[in-house]
C-alpha atoms as a PDB file:
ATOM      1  CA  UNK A   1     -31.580  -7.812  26.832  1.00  0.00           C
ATOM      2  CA  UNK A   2     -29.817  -4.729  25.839  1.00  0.00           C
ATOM      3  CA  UNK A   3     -27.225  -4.303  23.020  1.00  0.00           C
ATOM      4  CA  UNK A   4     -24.013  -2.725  24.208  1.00  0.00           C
ATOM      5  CA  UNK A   5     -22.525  -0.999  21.745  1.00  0.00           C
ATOM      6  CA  UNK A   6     -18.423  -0.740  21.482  1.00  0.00           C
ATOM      7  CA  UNK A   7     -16.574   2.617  22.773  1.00  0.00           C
ATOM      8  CA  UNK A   8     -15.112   5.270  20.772  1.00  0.00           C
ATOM      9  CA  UNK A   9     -12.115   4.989  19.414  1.00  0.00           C
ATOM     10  CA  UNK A  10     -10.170   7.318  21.784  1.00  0.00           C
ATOM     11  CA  UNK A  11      -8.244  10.189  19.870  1.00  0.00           C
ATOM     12  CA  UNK A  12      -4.191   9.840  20.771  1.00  0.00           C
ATOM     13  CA  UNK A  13      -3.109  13.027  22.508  1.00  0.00           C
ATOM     14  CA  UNK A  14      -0.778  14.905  20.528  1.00  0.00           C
ATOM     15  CA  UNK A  15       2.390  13.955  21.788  1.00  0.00           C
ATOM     16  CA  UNK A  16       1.511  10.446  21.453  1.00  0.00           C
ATOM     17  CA  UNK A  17       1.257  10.619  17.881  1.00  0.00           C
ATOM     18  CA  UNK A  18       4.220  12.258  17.907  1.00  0.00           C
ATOM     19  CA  UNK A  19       5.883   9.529  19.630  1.00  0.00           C
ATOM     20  CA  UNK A  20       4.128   6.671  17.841  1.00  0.00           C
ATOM     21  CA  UNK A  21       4.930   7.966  14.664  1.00  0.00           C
ATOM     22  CA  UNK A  22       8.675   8.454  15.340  1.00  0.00           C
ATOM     23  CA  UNK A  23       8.631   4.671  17.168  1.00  0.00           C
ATOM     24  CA  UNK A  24       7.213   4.021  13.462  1.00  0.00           C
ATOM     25  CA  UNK A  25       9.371   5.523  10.972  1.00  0.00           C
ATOM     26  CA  UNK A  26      12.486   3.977  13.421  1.00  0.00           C
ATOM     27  CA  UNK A  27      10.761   0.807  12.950  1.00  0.00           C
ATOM     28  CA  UNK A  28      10.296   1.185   9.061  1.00  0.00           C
ATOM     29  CA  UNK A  29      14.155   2.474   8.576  1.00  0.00           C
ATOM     30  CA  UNK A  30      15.099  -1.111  10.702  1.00  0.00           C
ATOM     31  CA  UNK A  31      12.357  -3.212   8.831  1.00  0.00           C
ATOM     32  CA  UNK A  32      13.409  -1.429   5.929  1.00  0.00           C
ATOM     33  CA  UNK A  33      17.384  -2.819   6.297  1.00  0.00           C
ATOM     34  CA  UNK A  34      16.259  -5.827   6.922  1.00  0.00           C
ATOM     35  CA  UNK A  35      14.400  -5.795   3.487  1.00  0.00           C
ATOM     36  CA  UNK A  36      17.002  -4.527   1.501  1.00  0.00           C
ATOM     37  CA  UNK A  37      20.681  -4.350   0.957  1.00  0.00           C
ATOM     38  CA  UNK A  38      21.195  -0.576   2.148  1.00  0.00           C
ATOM     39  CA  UNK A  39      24.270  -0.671   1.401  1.00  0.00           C
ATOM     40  CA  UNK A  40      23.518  -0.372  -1.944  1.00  0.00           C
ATOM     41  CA  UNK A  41      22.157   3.354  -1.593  1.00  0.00           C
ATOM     42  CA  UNK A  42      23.734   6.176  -3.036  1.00  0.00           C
ATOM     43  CA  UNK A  43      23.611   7.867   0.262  1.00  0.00           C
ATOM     44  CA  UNK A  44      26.141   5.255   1.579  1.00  0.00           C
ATOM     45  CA  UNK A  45      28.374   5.726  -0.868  1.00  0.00           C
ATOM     46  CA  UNK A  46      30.270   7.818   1.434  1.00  0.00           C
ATOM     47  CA  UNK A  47      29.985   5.450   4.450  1.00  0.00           C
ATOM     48  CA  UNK A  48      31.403   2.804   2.128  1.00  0.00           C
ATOM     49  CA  UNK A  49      34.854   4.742   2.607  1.00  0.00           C
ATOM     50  CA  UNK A  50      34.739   4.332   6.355  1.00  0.00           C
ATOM     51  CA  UNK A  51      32.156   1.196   7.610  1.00  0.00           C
ATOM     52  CA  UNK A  52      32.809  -2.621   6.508  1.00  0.00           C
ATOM     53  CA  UNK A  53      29.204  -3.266   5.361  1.00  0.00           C
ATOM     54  CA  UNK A  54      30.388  -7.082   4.962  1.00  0.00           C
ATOM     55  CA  UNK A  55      29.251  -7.778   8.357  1.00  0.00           C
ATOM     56  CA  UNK A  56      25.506  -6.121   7.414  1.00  0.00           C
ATOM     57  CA  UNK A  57      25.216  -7.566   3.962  1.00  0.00           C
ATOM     58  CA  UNK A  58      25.747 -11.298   5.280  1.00  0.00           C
ATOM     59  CA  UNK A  59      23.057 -10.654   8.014  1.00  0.00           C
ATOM     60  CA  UNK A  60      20.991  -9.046   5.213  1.00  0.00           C
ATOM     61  CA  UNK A  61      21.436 -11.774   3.159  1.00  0.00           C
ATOM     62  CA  UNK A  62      20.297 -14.709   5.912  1.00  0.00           C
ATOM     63  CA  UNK A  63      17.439 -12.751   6.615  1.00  0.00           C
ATOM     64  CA  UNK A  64      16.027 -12.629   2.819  1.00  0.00           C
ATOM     65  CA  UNK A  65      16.866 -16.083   2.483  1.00  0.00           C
ATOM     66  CA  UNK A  66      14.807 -16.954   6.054  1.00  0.00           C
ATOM     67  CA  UNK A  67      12.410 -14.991   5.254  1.00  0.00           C
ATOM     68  CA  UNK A  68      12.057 -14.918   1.389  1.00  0.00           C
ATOM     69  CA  UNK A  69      10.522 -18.292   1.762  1.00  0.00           C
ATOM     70  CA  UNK A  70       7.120 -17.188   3.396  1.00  0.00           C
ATOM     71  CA  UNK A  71       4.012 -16.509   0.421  1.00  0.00           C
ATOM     72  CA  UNK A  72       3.318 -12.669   1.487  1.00  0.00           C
ATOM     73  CA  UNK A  73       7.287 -12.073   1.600  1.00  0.00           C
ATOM     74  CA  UNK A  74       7.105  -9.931  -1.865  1.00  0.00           C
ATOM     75  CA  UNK A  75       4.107  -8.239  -0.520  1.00  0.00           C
ATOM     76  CA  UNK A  76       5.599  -7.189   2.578  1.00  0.00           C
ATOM     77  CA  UNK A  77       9.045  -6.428   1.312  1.00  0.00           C
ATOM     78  CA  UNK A  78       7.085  -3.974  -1.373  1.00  0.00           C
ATOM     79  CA  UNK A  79       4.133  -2.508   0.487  1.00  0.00           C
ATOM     80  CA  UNK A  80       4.492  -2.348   4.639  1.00  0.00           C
ATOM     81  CA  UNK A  81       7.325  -0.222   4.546  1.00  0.00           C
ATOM     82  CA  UNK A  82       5.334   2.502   2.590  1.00  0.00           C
ATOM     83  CA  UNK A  83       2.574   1.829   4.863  1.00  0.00           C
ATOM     84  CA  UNK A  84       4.135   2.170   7.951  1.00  0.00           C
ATOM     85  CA  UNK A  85       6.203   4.942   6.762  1.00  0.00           C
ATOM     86  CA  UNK A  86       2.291   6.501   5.965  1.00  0.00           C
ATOM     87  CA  UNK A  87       0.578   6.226   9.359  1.00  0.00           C
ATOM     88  CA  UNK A  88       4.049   7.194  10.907  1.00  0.00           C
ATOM     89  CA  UNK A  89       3.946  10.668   8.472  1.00  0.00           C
ATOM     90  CA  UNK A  90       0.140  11.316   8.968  1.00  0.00           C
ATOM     91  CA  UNK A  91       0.711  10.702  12.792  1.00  0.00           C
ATOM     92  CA  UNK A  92       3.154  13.162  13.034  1.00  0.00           C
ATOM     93  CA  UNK A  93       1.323  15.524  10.505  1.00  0.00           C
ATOM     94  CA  UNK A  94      -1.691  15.167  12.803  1.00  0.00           C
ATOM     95  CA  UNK A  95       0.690  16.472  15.651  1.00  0.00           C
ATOM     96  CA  UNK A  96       1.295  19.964  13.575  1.00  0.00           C
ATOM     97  CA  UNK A  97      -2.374  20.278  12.119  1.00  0.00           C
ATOM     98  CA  UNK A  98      -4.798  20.751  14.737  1.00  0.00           C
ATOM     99  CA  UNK A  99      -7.704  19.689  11.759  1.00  0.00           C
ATOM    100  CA  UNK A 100      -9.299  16.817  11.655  1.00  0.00           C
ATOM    101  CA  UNK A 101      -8.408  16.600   7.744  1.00  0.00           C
ATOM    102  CA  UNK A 102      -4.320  16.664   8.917  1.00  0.00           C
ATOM    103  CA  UNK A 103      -4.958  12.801   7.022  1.00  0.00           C
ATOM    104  CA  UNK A 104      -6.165  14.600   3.785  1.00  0.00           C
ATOM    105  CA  UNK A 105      -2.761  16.709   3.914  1.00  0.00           C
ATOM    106  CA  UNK A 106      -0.670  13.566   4.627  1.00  0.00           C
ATOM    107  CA  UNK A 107      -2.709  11.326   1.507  1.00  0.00           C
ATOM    108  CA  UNK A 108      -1.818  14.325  -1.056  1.00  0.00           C
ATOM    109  CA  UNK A 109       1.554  14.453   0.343  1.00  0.00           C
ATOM    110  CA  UNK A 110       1.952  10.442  -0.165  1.00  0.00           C
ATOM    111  CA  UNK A 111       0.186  11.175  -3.932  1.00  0.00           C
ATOM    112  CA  UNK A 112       2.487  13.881  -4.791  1.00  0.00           C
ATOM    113  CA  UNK A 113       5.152  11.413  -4.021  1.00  0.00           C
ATOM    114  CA  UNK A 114       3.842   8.312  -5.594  1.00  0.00           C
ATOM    115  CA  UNK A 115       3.165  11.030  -9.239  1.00  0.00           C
ATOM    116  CA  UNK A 116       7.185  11.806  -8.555  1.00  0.00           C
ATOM    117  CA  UNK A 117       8.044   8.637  -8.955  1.00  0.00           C
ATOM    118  CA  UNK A 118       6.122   8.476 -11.868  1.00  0.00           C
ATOM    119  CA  UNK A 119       7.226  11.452 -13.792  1.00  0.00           C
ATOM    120  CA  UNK A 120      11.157  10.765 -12.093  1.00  0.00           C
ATOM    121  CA  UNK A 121      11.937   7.057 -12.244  1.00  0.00           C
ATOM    122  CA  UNK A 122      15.229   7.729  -9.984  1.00  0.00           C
ATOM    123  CA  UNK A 123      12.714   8.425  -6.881  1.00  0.00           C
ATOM    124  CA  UNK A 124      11.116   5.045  -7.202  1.00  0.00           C
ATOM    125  CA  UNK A 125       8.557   3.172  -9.200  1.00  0.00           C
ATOM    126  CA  UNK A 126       5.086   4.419  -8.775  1.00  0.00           C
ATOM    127  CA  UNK A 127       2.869   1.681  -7.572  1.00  0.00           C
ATOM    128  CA  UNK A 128      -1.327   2.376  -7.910  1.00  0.00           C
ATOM    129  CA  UNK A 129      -0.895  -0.090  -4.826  1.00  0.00           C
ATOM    130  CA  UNK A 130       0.339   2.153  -2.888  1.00  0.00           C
ATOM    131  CA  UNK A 131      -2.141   5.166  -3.607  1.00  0.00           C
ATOM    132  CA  UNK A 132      -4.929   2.599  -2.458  1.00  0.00           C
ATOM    133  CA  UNK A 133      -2.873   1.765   0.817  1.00  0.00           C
ATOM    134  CA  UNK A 134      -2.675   5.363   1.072  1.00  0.00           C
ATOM    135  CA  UNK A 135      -6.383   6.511   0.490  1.00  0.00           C
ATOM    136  CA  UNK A 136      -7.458   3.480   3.075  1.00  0.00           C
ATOM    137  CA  UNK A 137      -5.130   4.391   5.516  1.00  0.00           C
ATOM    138  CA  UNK A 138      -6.119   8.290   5.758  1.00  0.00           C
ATOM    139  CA  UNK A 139      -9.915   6.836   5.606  1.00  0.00           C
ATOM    140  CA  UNK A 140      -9.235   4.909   8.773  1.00  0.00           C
ATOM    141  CA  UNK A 141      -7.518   7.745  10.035  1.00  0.00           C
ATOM    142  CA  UNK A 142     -10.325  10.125   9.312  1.00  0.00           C
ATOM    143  CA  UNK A 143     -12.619   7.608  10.501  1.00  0.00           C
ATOM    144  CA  UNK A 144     -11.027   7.209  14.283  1.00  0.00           C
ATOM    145  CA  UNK A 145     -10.787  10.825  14.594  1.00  0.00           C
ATOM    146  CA  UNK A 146     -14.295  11.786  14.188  1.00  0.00           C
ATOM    147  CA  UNK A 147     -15.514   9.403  15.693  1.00  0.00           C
END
């Protein structure tokens, strides 16, 4: 009996990852509300002048209450946003840079920023975490498009 082996991965045609990675980062900016009280952000400091957040912070506020409950809630509140906001970025990278090392460029962009928030606190806190979700992610990446 012969052994069938599995297909290719199929490389996404450029405008899909263009598309899949915008679908993402819309995704991550929702999952990202959901996560945490945005209305906190200096950026909407000058919303706070002209939209009632009251509505959005009780929502917010069932949600992480719902939700806060389940075992991997502090992992996913911490680490799928930057991963999704990753493969979104090296998806749409991969769009602009016809090479098949497009993930290389997106994993020192997602260093660089993971070192700013080391050297800047105000940025964020640096989290080694997040370099490894980084470095596996552009491996996959790397992987399914030479394959």
């Amino acid at each position: 009996m012969a052994t069938q082996s599995l297909p290719a991965l199929p490389i996404l045609h450029k405008n899909q990852n263009l598309t899949i990675g915008v679908a993402l980062i819309l995704a991550d900016i929702i999952l990202y509300g959901l996560l945490h009280d945005i209305s906190k952000l200096a950026i909407f400091s000058y919303f706070k002048n002209h939209i009632d957040f009251s509505t959005y912070s009780d929502f917010q506020s069932k949600f992480y209450l719902f939700f806060s409950k389940i075992p991997l809630y502090k992992t996913i509140n911490n680490h799928l946003g930057d991963l999704i906001w990753f493969a979104s970025f090296s998806l749409i990278i991969s769009n602009f840079l016809e090479s098949k090392y497009s993930c290389f460029f997106a994993f020192s962009i997602g260093l660089l920023t993971e070192v700013l928030q080391l050297i800047i606190p105000a940025l964020g806190t640096f989290d080694l975490l997040d370099v490894l979700t980084y470095f596996l992610t552009t491996i996959l990446f790397f992987a399914i498009r030479t394959t």
